[in-house]
Each structure stands twice: as structure tokens, then as C-alpha cells.
N, C-alpha and C. Protein backbone atom coordinates (compact mmCIF):
# COMPACT_ATOMS: atom_id res chain seq x y z
N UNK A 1 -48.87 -27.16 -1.51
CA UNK A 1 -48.07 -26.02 -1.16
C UNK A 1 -48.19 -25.80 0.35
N UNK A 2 -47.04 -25.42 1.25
CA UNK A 2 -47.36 -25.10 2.76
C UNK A 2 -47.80 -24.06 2.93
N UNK A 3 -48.75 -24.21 3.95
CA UNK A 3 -49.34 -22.99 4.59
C UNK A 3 -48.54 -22.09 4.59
N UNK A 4 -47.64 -21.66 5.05
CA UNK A 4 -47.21 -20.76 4.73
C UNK A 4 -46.62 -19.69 3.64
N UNK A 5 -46.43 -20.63 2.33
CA UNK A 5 -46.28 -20.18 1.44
C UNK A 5 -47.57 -19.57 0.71
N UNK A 6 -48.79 -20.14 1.07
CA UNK A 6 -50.27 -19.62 0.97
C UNK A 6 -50.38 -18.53 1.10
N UNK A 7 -49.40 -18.29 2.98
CA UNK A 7 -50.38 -16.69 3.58
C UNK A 7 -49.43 -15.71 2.88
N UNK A 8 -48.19 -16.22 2.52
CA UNK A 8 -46.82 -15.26 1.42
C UNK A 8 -47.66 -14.91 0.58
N UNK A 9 -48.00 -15.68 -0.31
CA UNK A 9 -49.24 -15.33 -1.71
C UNK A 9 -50.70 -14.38 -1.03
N UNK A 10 -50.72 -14.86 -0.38
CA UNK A 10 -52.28 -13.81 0.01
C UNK A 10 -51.69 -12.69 0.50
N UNK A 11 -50.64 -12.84 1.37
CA UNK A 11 -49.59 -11.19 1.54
C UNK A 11 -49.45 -10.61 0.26
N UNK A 12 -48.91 -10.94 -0.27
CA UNK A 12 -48.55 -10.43 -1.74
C UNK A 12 -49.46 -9.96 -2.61
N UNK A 13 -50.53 -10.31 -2.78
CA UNK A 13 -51.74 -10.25 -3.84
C UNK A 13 -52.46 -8.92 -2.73
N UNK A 14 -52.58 -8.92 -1.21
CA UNK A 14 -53.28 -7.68 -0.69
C UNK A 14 -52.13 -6.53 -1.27
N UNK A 15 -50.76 -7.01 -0.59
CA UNK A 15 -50.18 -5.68 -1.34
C UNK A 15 -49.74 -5.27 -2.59
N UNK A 16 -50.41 -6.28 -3.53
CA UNK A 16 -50.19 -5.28 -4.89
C UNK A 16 -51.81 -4.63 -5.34
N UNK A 17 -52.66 -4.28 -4.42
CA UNK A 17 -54.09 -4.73 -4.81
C UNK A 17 -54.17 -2.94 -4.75
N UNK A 18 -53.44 -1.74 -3.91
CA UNK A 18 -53.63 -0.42 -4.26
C UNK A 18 -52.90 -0.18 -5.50
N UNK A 19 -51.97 -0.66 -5.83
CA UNK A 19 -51.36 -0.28 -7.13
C UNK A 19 -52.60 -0.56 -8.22
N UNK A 20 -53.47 -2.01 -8.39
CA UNK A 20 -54.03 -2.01 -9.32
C UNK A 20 -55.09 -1.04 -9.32
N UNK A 21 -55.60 -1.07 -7.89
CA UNK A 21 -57.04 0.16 -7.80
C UNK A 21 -56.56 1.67 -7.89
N UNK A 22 -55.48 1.81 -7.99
CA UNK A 22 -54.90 3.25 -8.30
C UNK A 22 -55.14 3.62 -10.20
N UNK A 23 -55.28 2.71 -10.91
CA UNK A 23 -55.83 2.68 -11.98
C UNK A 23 -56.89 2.12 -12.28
N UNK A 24 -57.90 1.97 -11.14
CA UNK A 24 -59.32 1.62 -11.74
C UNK A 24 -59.36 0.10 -11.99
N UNK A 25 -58.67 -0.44 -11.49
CA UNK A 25 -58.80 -2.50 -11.43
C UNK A 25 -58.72 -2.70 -9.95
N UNK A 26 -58.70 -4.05 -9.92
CA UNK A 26 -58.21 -4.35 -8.85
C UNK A 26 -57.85 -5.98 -8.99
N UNK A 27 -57.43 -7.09 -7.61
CA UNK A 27 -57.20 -8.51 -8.06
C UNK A 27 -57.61 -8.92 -6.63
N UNK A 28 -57.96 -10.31 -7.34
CA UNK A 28 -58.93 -11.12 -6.00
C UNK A 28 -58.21 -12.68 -6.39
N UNK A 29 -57.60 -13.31 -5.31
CA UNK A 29 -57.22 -14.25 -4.98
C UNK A 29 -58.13 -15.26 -5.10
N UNK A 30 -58.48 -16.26 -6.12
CA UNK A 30 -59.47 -17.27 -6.50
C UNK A 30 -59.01 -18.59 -5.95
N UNK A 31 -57.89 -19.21 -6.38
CA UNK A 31 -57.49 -20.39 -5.55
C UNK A 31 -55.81 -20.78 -5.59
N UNK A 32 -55.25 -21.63 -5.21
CA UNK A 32 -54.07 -21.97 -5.44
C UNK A 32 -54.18 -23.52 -5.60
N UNK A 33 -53.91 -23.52 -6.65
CA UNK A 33 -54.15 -25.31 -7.37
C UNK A 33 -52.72 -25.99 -6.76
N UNK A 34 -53.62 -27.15 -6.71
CA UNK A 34 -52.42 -28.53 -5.97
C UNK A 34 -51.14 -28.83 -7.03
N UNK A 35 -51.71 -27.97 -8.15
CA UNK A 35 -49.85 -27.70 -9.09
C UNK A 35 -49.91 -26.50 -9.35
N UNK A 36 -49.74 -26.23 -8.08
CA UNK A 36 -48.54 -24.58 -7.98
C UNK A 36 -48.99 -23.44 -9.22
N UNK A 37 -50.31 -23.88 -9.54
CA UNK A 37 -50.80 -22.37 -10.39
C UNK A 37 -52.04 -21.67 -9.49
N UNK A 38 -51.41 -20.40 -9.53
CA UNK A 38 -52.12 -19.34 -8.40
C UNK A 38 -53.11 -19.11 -9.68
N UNK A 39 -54.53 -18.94 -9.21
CA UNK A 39 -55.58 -18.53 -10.10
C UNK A 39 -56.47 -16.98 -9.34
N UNK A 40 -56.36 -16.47 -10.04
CA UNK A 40 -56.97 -14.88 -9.52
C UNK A 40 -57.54 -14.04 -10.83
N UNK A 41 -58.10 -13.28 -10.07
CA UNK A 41 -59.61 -12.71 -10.70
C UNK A 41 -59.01 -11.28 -11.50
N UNK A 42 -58.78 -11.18 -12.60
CA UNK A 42 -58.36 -9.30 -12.80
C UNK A 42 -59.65 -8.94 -12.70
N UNK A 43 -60.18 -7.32 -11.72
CA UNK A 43 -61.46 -6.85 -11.52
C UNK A 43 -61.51 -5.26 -12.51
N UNK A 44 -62.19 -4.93 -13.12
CA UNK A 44 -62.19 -3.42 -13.36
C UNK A 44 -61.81 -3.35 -14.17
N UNK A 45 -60.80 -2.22 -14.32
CA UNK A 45 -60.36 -1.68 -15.86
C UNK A 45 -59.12 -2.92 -15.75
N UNK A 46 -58.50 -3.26 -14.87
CA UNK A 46 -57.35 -4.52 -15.02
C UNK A 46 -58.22 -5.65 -16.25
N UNK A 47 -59.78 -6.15 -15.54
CA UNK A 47 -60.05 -7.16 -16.05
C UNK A 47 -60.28 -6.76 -17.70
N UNK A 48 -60.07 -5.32 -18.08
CA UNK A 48 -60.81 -5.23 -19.44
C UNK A 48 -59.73 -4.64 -20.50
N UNK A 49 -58.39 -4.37 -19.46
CA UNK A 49 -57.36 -3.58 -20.06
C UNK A 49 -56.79 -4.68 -21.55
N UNK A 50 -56.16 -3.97 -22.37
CA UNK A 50 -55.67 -5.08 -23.69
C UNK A 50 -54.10 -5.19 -22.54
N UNK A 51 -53.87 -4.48 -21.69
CA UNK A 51 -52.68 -4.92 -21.18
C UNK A 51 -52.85 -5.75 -20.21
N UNK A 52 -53.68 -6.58 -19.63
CA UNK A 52 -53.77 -7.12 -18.80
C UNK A 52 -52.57 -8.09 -18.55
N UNK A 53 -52.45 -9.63 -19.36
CA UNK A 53 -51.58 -9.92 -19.63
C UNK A 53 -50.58 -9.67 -19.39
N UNK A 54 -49.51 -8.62 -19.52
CA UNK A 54 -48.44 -8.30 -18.89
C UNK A 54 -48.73 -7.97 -17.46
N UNK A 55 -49.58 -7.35 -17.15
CA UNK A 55 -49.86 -7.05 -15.33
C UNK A 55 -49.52 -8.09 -14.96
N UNK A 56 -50.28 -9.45 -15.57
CA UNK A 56 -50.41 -10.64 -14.80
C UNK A 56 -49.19 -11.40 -14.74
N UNK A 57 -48.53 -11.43 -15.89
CA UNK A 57 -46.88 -11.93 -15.97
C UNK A 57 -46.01 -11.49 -15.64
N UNK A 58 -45.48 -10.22 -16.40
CA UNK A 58 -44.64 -9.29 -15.89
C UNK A 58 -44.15 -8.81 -14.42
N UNK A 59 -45.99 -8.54 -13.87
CA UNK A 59 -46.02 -7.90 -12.26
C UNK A 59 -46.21 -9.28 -11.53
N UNK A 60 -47.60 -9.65 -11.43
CA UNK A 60 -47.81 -10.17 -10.46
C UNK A 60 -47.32 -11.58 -10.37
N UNK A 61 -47.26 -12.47 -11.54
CA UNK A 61 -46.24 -13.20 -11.89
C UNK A 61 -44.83 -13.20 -11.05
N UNK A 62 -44.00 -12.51 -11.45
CA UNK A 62 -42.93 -12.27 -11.42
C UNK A 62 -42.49 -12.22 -9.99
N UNK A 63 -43.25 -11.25 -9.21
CA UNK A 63 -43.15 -10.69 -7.81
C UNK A 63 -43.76 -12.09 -7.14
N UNK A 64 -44.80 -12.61 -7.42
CA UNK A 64 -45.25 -14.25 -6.58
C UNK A 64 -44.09 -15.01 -6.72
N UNK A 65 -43.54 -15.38 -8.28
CA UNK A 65 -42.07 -16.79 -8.09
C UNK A 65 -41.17 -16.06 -7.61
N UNK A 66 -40.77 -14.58 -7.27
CA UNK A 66 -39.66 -14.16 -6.47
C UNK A 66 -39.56 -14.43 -5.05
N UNK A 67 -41.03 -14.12 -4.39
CA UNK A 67 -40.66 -14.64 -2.85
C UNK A 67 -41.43 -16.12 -2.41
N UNK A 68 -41.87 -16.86 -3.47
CA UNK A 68 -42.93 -18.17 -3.55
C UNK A 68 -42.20 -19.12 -4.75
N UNK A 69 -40.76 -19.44 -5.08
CA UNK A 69 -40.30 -20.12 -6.20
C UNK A 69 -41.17 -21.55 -6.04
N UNK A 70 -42.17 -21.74 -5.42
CA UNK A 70 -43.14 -22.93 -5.68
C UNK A 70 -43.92 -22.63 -6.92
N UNK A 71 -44.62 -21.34 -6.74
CA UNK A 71 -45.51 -21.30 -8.05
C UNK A 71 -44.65 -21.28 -9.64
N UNK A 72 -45.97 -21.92 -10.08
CA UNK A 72 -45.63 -22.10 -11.33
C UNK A 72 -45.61 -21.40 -12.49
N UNK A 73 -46.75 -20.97 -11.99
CA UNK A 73 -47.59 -19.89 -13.05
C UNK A 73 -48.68 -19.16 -12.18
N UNK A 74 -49.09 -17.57 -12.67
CA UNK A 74 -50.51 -17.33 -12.15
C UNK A 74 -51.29 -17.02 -13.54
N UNK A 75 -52.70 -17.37 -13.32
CA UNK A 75 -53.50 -16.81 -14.34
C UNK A 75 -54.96 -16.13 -13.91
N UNK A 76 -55.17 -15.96 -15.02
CA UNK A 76 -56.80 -14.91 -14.26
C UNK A 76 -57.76 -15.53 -15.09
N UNK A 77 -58.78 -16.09 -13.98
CA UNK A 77 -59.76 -17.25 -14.48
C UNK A 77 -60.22 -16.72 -15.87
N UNK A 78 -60.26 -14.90 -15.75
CA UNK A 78 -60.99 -14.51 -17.32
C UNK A 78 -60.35 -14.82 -18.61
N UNK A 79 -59.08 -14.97 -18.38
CA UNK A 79 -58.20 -15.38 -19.54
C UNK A 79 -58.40 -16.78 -20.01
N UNK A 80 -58.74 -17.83 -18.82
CA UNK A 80 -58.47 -19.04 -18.21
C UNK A 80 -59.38 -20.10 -19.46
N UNK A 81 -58.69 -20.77 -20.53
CA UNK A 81 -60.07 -21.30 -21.01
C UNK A 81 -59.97 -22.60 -20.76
């Protein structure tokens, strides 16, 4: 993936990171794999919510392939088996 599409994703993941801590989670940028799956951390009540899952698809998902149509997928290593 180009550098620059990297610092787009690390833009993106700081600014969705008050929305999650506004409910007691938060998300931490773990790696970006050489096939286009962003891997990140749900922290807090995110990492323990039964809704997590949709945060991760729905939101942060969604909003990364909108301005990054490289990625593939994101997941959160806790889900990750």
C-alpha cells in the first residue's frame, strides 16, 4: 500500500478515536498487512461491547474503503482468530 494511503488510514483511525472514547472505548492502529487488511485494537468498553462488530464494519470499515478503496477489510486482532 503507498505511503500515503498509510498516513490517510492513520488520519482516519486518530479521527474517529473521540467518537469511540466518548463512550468509554477507544481504537489503536496495530498494522496494515501487505493484503490491504487494516488490523486494529478495539480498547475499553468498544473492546467488550456485543456491538463491537458493527463499529468495526459498519463505521470504521466503511469510512477507511471510502477514502482508502485499497483496503480490504479491517479487523480487531481481539476478534482475529
Amino acid at each position: 500500500m503507498e505511503a500515503k494511503s498509510k498516513e490517510t488510514i492513520e488520519h482516519i483511525i486518530h479521527q474517529l478515536r473521540p467518537q469511540l472514547q466518548a463512550d468509554g472505548g477507544d481504537i489503536r492502529l496495530v498494522e496494515i498487512r501487505d493484503d490491504n487488511v487494516v488490523m486494529v485494537e478495539l480498547q475499553g468498553a468498544c473492546g467488550s461491547c456485543p456491538h463491537s462488530k458493527m463499529t468495526l464494519k459498519n463505521g470504521v470499515e466503511s469510512i477507511l474503503k471510502q477514502y482508502v478503496p485499497e483496503v480490504d477489510r479491517v479487523e480487531d486482532i481481539n476478534l482475529h482468530f
